[in-house]
N, C-alpha and C. Protein backbone atom coordinates (compact mmCIF):
# COMPACT_ATOMS: atom_id res chain seq x y z
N UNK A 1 -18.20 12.62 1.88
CA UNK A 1 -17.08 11.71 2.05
C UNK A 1 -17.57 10.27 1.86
N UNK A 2 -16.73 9.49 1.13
CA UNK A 2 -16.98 7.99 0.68
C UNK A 2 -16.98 7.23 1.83
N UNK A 3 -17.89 6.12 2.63
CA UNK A 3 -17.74 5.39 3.14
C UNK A 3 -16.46 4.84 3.64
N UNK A 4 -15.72 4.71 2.57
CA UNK A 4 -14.75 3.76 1.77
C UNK A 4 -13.53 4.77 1.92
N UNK A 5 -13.56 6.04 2.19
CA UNK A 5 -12.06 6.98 1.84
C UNK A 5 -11.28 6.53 3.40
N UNK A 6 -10.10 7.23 3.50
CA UNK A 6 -9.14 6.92 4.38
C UNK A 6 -9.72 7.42 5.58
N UNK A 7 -10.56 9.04 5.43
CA UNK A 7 -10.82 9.30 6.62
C UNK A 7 -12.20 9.02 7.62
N UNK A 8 -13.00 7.82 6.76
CA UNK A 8 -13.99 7.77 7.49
C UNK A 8 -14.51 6.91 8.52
N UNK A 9 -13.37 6.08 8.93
CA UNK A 9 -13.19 5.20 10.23
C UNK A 9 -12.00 5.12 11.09
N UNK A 10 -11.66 5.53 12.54
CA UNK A 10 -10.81 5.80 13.08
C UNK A 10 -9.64 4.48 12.51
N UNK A 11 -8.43 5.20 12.76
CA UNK A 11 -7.26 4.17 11.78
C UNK A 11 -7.17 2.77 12.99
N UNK A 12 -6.77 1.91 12.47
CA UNK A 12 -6.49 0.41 13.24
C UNK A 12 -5.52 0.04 12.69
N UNK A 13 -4.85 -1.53 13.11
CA UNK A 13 -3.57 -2.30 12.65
C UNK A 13 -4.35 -2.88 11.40
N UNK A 14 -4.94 -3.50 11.39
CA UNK A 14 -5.84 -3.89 10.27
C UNK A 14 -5.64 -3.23 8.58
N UNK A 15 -5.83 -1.54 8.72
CA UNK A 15 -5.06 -0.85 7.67
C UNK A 15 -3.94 -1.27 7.73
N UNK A 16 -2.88 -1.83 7.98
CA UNK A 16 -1.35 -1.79 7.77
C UNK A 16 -1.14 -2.65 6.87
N UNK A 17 -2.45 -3.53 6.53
CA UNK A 17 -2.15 -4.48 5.11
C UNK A 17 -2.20 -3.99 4.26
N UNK A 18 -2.17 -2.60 4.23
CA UNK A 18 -1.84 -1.72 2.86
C UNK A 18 -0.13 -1.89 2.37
N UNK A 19 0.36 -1.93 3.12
CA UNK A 19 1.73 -2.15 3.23
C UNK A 19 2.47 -3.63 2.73
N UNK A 20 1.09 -4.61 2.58
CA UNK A 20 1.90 -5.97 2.31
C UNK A 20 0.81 -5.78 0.73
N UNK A 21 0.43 -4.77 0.83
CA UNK A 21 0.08 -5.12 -0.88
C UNK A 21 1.13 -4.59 -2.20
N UNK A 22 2.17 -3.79 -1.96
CA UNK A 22 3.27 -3.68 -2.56
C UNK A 22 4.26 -4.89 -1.86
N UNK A 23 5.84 -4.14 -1.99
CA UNK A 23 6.87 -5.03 -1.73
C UNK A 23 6.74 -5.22 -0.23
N UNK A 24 6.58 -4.90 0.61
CA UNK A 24 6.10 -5.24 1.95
C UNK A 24 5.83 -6.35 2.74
N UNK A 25 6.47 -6.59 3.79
CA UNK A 25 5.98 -8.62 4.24
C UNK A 25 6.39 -8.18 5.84
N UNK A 26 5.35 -9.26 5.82
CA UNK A 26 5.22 -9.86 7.61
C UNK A 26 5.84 -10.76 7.64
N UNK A 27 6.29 -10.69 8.92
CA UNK A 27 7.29 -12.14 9.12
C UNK A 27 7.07 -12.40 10.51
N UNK A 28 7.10 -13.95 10.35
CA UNK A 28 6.29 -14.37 12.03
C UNK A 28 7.72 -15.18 12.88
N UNK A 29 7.59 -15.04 14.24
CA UNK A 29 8.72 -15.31 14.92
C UNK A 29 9.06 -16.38 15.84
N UNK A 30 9.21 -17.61 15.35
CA UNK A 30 8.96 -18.77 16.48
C UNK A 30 8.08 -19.53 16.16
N UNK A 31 7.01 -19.84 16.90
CA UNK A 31 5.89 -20.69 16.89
C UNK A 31 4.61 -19.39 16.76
N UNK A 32 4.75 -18.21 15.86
CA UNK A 32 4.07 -17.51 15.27
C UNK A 32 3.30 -16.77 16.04
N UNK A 33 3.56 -16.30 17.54
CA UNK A 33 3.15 -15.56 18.36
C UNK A 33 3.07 -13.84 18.16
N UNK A 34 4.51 -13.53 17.65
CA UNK A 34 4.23 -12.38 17.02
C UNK A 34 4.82 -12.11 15.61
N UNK A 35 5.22 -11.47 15.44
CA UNK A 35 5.74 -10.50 14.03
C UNK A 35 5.71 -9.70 13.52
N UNK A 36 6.75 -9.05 12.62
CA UNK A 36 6.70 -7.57 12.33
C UNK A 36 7.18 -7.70 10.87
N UNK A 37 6.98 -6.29 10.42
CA UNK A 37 6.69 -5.48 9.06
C UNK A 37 8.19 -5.34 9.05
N UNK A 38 8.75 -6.11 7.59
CA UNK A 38 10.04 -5.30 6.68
C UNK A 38 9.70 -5.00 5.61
N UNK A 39 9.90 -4.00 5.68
CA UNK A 39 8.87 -2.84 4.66
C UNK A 39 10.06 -2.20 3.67
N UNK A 40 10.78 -2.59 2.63
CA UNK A 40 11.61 -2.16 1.38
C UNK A 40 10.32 -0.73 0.94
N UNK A 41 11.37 0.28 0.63
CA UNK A 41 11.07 1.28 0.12
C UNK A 41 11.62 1.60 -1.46
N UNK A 42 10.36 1.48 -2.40
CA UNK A 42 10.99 1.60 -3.74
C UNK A 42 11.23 2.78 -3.97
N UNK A 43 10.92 4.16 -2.89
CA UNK A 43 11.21 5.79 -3.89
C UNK A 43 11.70 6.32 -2.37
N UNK A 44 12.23 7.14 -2.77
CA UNK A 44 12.99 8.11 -1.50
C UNK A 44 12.12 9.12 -1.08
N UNK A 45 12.15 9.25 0.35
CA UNK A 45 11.36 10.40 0.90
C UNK A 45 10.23 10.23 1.88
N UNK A 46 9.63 8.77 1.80
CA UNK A 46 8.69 8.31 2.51
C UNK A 46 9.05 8.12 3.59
N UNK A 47 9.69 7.89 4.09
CA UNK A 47 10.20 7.49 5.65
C UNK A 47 9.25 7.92 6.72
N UNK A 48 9.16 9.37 6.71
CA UNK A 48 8.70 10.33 7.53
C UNK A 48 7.13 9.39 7.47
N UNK A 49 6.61 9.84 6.36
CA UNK A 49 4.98 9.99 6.57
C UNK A 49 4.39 8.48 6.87
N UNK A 50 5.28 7.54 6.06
CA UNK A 50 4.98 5.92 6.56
C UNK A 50 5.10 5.94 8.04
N UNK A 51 6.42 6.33 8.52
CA UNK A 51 6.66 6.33 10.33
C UNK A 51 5.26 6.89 10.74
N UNK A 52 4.70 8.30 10.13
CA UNK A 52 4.15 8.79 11.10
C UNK A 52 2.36 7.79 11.16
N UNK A 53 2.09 7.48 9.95
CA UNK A 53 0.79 6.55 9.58
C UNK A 53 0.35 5.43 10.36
N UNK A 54 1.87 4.79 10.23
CA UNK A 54 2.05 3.39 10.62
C UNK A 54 1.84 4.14 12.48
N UNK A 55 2.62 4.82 12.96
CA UNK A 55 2.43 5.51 14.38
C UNK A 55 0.72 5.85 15.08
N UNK A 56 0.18 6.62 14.10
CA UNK A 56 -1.26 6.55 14.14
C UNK A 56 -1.83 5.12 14.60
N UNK A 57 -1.46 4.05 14.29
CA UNK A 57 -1.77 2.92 14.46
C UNK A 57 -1.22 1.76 15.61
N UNK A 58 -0.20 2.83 16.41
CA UNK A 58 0.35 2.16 17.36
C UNK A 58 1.14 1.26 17.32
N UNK A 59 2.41 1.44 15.67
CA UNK A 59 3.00 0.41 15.59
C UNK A 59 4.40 1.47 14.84
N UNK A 60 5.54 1.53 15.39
CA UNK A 60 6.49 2.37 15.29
C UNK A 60 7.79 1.48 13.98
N UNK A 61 7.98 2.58 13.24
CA UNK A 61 8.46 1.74 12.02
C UNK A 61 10.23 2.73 12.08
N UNK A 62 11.10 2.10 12.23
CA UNK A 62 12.25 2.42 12.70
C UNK A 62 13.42 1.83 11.13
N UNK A 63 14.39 2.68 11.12
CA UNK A 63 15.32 2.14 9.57
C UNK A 63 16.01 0.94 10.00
N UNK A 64 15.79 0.13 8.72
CA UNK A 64 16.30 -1.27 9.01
C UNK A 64 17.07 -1.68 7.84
N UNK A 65 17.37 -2.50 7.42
CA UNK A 65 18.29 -2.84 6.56
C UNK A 65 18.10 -2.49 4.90
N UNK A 66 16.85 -2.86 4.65
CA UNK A 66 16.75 -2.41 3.12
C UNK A 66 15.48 -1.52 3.31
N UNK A 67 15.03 -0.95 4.37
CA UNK A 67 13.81 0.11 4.22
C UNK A 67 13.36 0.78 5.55
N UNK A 68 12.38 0.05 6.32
CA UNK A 68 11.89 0.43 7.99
C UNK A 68 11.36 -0.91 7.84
N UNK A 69 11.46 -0.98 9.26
CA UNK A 69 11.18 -2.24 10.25
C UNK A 69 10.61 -2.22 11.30
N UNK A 70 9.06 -2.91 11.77
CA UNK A 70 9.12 -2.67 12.95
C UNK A 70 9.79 -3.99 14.19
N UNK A 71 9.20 -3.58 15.33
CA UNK A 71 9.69 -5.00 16.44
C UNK A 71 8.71 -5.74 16.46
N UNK A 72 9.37 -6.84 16.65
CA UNK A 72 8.24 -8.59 16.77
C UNK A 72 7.30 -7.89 18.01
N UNK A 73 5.86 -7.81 17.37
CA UNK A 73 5.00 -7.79 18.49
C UNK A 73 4.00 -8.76 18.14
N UNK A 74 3.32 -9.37 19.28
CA UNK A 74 2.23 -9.95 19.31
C UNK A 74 0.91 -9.50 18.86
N UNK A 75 0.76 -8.06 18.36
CA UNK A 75 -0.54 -7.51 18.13
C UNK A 75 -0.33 -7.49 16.84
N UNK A 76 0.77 -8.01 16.25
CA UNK A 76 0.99 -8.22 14.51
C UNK A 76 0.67 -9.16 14.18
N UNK A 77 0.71 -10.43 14.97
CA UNK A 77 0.22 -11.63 14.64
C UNK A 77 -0.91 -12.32 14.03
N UNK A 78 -2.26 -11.78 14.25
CA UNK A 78 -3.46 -11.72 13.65
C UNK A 78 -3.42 -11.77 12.36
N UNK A 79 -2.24 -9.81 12.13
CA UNK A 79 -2.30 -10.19 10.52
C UNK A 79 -1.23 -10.87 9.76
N UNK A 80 -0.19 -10.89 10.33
CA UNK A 80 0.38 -12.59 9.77
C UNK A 80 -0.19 -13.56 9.29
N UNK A 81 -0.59 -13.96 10.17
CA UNK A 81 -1.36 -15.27 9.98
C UNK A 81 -2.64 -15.11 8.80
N UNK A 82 -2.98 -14.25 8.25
CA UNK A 82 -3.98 -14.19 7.67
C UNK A 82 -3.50 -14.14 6.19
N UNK A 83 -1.66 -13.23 6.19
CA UNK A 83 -1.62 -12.62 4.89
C UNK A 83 -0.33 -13.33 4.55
N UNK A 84 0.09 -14.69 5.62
CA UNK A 84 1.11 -15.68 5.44
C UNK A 84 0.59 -17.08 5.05
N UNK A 85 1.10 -17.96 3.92
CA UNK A 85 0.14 -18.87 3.22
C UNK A 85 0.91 -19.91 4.34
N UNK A 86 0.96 -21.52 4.21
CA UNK A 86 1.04 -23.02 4.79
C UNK A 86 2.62 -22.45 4.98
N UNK A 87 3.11 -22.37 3.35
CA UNK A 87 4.23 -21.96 3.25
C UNK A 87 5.54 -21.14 3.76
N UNK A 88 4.89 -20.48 4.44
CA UNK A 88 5.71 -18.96 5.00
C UNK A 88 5.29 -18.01 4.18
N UNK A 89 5.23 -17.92 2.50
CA UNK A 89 5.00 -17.58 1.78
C UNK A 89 3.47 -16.04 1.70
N UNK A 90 3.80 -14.90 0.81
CA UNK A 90 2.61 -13.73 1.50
C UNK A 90 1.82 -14.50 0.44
N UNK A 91 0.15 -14.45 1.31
CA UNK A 91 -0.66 -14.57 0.40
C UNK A 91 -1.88 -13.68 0.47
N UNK A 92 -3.05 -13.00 -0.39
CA UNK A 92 -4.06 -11.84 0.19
C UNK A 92 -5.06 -13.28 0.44
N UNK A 93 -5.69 -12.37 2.28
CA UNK A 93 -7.00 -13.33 2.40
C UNK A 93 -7.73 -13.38 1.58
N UNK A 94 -8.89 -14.30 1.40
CA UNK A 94 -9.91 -14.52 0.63
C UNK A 94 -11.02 -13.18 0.61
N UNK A 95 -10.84 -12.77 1.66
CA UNK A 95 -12.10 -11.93 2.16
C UNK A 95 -11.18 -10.55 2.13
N UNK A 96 -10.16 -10.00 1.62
CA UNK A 96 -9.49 -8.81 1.60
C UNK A 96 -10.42 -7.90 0.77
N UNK A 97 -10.65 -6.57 1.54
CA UNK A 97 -11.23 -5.54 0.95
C UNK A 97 -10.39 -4.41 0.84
N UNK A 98 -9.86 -3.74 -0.43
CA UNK A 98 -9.21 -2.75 -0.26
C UNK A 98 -10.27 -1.30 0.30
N UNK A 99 -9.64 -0.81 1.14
CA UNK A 99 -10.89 0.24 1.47
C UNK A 99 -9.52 1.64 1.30
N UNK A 100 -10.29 3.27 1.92
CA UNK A 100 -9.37 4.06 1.84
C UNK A 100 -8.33 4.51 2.42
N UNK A 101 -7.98 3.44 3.69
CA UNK A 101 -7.00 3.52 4.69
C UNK A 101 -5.79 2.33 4.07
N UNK A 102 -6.55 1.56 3.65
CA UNK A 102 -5.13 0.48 3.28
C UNK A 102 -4.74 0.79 1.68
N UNK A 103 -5.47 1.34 0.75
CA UNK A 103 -5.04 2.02 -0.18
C UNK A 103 -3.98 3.51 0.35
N UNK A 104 -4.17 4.26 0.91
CA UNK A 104 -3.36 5.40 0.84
C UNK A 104 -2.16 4.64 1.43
N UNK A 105 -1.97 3.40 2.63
CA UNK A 105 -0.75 3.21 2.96
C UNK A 105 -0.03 2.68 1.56
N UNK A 106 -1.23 1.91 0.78
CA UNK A 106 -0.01 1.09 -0.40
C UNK A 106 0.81 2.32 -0.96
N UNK A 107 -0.37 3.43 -1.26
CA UNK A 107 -0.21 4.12 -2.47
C UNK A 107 1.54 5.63 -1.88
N UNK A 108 1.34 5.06 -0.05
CA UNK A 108 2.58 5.80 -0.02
C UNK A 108 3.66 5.21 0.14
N UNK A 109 3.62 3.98 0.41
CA UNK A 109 4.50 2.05 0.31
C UNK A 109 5.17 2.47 -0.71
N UNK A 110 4.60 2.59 -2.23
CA UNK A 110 4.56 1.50 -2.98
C UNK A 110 4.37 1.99 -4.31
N UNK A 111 3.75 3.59 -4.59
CA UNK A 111 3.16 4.87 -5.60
C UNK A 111 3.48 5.44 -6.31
N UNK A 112 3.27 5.50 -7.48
CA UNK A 112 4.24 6.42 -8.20
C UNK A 112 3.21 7.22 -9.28
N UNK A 113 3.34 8.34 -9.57
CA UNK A 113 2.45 8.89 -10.69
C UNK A 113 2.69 8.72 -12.00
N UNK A 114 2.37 7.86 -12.89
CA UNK A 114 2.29 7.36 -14.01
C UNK A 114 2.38 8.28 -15.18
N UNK A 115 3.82 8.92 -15.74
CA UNK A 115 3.66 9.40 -16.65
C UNK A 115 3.21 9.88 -17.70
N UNK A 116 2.31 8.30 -17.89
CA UNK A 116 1.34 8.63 -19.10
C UNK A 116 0.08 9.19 -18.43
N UNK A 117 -0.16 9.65 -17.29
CA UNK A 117 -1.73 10.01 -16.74
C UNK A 117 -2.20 8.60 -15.84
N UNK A 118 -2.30 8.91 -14.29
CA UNK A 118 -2.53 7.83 -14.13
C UNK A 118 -1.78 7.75 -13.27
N UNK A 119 -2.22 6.93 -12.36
CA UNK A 119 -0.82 6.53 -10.94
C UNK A 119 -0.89 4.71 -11.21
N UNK A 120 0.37 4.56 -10.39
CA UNK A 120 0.99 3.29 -10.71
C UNK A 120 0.95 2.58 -9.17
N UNK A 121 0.52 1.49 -8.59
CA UNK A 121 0.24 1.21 -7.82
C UNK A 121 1.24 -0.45 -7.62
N UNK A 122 2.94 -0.47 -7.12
CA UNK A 122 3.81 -1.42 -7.35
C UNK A 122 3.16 -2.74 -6.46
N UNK A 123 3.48 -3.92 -6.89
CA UNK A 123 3.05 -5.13 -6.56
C UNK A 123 4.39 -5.66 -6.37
N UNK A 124 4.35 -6.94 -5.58
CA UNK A 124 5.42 -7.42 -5.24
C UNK A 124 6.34 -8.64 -6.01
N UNK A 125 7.42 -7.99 -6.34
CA UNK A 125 8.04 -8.85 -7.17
C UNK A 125 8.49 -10.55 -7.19
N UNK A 126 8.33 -10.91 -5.66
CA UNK A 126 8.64 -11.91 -5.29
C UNK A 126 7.11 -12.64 -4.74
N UNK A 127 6.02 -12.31 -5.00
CA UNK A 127 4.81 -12.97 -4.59
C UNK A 127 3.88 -12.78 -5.63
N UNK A 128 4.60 -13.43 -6.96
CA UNK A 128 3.28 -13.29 -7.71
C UNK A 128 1.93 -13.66 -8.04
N UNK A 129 1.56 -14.69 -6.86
CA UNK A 129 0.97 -15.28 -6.46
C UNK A 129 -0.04 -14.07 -5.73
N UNK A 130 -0.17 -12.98 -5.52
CA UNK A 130 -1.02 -11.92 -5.05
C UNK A 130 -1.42 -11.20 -5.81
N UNK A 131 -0.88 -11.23 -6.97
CA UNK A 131 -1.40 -9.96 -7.93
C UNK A 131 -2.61 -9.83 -8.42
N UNK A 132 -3.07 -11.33 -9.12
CA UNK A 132 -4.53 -11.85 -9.21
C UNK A 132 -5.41 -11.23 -8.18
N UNK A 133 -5.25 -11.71 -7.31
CA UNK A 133 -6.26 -11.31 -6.06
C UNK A 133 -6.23 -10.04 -5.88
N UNK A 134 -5.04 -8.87 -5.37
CA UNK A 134 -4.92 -7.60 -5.83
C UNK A 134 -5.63 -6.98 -6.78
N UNK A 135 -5.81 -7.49 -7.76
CA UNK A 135 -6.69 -6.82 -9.25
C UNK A 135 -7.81 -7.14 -8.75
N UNK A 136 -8.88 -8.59 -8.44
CA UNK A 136 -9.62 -8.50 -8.13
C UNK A 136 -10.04 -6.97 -6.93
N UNK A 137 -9.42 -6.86 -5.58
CA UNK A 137 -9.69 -6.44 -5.29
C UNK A 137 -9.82 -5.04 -4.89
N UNK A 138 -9.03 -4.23 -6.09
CA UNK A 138 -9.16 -3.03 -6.56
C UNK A 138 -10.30 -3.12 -7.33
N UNK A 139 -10.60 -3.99 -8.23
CA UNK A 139 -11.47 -3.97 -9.20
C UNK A 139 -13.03 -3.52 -8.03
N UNK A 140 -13.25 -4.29 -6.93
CA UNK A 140 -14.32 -4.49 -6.26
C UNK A 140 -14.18 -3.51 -5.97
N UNK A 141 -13.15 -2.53 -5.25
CA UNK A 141 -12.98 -0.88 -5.01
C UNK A 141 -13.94 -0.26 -5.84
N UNK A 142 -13.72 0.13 -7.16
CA UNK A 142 -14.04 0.32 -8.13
C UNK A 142 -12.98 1.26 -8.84
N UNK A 143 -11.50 0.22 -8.88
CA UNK A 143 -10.87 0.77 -9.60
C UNK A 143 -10.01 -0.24 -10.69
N UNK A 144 -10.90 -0.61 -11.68
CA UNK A 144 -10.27 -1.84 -12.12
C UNK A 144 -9.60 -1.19 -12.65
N UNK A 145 -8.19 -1.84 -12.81
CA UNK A 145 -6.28 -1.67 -13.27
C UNK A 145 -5.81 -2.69 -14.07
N UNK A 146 -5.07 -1.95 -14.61
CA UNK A 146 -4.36 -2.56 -15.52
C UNK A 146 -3.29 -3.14 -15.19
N UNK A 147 -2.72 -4.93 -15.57
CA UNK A 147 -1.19 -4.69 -15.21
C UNK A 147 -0.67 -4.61 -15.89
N UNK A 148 0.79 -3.91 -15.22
CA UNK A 148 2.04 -3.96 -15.77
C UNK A 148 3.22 -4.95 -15.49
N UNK A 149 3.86 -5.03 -16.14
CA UNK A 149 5.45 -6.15 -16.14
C UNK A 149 6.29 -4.81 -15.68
N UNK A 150 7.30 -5.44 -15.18
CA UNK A 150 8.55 -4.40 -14.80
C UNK A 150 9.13 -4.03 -15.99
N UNK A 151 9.06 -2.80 -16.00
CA UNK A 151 9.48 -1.98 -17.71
C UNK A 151 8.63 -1.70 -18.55
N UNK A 152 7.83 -2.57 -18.34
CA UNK A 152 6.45 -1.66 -19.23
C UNK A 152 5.96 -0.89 -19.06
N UNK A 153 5.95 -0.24 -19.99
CA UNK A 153 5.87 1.53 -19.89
C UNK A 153 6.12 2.41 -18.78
N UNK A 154 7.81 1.81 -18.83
CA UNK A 154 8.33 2.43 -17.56
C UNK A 154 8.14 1.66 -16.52
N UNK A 155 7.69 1.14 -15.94
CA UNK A 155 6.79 0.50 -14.82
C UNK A 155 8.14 0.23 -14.48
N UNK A 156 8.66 0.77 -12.89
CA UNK A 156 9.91 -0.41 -12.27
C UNK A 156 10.23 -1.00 -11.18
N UNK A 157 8.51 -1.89 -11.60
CA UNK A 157 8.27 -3.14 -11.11
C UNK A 157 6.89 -3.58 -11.25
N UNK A 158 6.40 -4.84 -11.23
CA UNK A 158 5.26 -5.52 -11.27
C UNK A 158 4.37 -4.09 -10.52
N UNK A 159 3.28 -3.83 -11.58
CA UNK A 159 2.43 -2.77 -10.75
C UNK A 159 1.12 -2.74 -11.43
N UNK A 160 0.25 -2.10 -10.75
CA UNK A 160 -1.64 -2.02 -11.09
C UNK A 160 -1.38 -0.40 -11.88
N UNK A 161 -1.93 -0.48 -13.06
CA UNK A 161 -1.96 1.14 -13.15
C UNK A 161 -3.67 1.38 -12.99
N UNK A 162 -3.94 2.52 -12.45
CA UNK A 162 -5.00 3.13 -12.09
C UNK A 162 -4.80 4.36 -13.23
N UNK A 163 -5.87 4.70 -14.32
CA UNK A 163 -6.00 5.68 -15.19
C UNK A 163 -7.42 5.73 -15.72
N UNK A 164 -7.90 6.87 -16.10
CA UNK A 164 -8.90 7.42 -16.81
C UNK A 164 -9.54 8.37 -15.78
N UNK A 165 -10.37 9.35 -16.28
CA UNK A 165 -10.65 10.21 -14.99
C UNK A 165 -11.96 9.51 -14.27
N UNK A 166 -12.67 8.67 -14.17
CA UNK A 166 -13.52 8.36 -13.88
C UNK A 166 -13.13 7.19 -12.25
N UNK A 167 -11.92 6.71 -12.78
CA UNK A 167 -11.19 5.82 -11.90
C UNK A 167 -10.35 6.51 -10.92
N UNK A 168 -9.99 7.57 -11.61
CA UNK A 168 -8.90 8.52 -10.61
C UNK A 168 -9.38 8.90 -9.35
N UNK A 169 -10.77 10.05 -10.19
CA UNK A 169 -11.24 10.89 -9.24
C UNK A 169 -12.02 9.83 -7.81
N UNK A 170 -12.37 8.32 -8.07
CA UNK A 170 -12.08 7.53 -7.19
C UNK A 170 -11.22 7.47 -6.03
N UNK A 171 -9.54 6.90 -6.69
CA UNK A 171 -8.60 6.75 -6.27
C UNK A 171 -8.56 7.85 -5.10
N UNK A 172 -8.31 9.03 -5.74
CA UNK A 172 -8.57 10.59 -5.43
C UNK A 172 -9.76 10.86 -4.14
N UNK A 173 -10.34 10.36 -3.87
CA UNK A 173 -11.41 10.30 -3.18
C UNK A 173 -11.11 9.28 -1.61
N UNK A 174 -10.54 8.03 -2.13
CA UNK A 174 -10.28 6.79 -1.18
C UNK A 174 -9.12 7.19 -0.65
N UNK A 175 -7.91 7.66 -1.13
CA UNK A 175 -6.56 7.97 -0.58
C UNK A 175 -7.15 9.59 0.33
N UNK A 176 -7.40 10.48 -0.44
CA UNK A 176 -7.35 11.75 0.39
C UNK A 176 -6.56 12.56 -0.07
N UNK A 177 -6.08 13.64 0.93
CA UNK A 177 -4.67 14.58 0.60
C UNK A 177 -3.35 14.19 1.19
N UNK A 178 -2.55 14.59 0.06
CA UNK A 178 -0.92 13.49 0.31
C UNK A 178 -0.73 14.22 1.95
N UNK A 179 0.14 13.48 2.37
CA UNK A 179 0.31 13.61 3.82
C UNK A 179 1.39 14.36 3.97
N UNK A 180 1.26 15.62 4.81
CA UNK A 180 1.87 16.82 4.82
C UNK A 180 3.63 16.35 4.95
N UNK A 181 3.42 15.39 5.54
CA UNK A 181 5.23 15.31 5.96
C UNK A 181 5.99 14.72 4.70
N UNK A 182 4.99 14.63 3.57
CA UNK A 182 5.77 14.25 2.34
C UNK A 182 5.65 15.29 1.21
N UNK A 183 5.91 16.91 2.09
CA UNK A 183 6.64 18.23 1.46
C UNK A 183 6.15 17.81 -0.29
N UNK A 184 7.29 18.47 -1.05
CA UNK A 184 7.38 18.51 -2.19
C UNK A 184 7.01 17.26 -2.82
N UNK A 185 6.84 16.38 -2.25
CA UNK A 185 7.08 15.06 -3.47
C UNK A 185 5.39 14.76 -3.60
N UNK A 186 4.61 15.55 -2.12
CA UNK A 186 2.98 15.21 -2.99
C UNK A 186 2.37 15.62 -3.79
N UNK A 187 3.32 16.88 -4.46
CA UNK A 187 2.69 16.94 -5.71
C UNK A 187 2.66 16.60 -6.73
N UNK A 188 4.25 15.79 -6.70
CA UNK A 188 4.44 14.86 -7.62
C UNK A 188 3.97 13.55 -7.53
N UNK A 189 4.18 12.98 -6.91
CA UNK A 189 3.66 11.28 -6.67
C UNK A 189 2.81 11.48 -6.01
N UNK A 190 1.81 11.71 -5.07
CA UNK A 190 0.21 11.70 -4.64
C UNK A 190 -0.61 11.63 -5.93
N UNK A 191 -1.63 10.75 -6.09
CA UNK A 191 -2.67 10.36 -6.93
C UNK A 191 -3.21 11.93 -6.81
N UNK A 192 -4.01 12.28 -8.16
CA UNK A 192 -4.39 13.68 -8.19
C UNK A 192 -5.09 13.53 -9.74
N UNK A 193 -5.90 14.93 -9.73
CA UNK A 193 -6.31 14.41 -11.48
C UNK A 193 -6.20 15.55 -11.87
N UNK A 194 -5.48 15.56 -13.20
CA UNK A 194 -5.60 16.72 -14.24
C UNK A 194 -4.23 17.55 -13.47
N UNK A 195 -2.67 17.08 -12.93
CA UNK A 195 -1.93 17.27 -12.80
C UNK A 195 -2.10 17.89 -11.29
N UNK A 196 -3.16 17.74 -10.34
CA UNK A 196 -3.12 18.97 -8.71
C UNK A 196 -3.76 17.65 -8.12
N UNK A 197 -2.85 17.99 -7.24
CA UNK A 197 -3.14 17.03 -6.30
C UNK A 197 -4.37 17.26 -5.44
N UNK A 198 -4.93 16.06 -4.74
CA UNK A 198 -6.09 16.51 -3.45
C UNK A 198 -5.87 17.32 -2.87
N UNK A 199 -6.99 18.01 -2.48
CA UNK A 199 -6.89 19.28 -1.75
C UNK A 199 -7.68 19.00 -0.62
């Protein structure tokens, strides 16, 4: 097992910035004491396994207006402040490492399996100001990606594609096996190589 995969350090809040690396944002409340995750869902079906991930982590993600939401807490604040620019605005810290716990949350955020071979990893349409840094820091993973524009080649929305088998069986390695409460759809959308998903 990789250093680096999802299962080789007990889970923390810290992973949940997997979640602000797609469409995903923190939002701080007042004089920035606490804040919570509105988390837009681009594919149907995730609900379950995000609730149950994000739960692992001691932070309960409930349906909210355009996806799940959690409540203003103070133990969110840390990462606010880190992944919120002067502006209000999301920005990735300087020092962001994608490892295999905040990858599998993007990749169930945010994932899609890339038609042409290859999974698609969505970026946020309204912060393009992260994507740069994002590439860098997949790249440091060791999964340098390609981007896409929304519509390119399908793509529907700003996204990293992850392809070739050398990069996959990576990917494949850092995420793990799709998470049981997402039934049928991990065999379709869970990162996997040569059409089967992790086992």
């Amino acid at each position: 097992m990789s250093l680096f995969s999802a299962e080789a350090r007990p889970a923390g809040l810290t992973d949940l910035a997997g979640l602000l690396c797609g469409p995903g944002r923190i939002e701080r409340f007042g004089a920035g004491d606490t804040a919570r995750f509105d988390l837009p869902l681009p594919f149907e079906g995730r609900e379950r396994p995000l609730a149950a991930l994000a739960a692992a982590r001691g932070v309960t993600l409930a349906p909210g207006a355009s996806g799940l939401r959690s409540a203003f807490r103070r133990d969110l604040a840390p990462l606010a402040r880190t992944w919120c620019g002067s502006d209000g605005g999301k920005r990735v810290p300087p020092d962001f490492q994608l490892d295999g716990a905040t990858l599998r949350l993007w990749a169930l955020a945010a994932g899609v399996r890339d038609l042409r071979g290859g999974h698609l990893l969505l970026l946020d349409p309204d912060a393009p100001g992260t994507h740069d840094p994002l590439i860098a820091a997949a790249t440091r993973a060791g999964l340098p990606p390609a981007r896409l524009a929304t519509g390119e080649h399908g793509a529907p929305g700003p996204a990293l594609r992850v392809h070739g088998t050398r990069r996959m069986a990576r990917l494949v390695e850092l995420v793990g096996p799709a998470p049981q409460s997402l039934g049928a759809l991990g065999a379709s959308e869970w990162p996997c190589l040569h059409g089967r998903p992790a086992a």
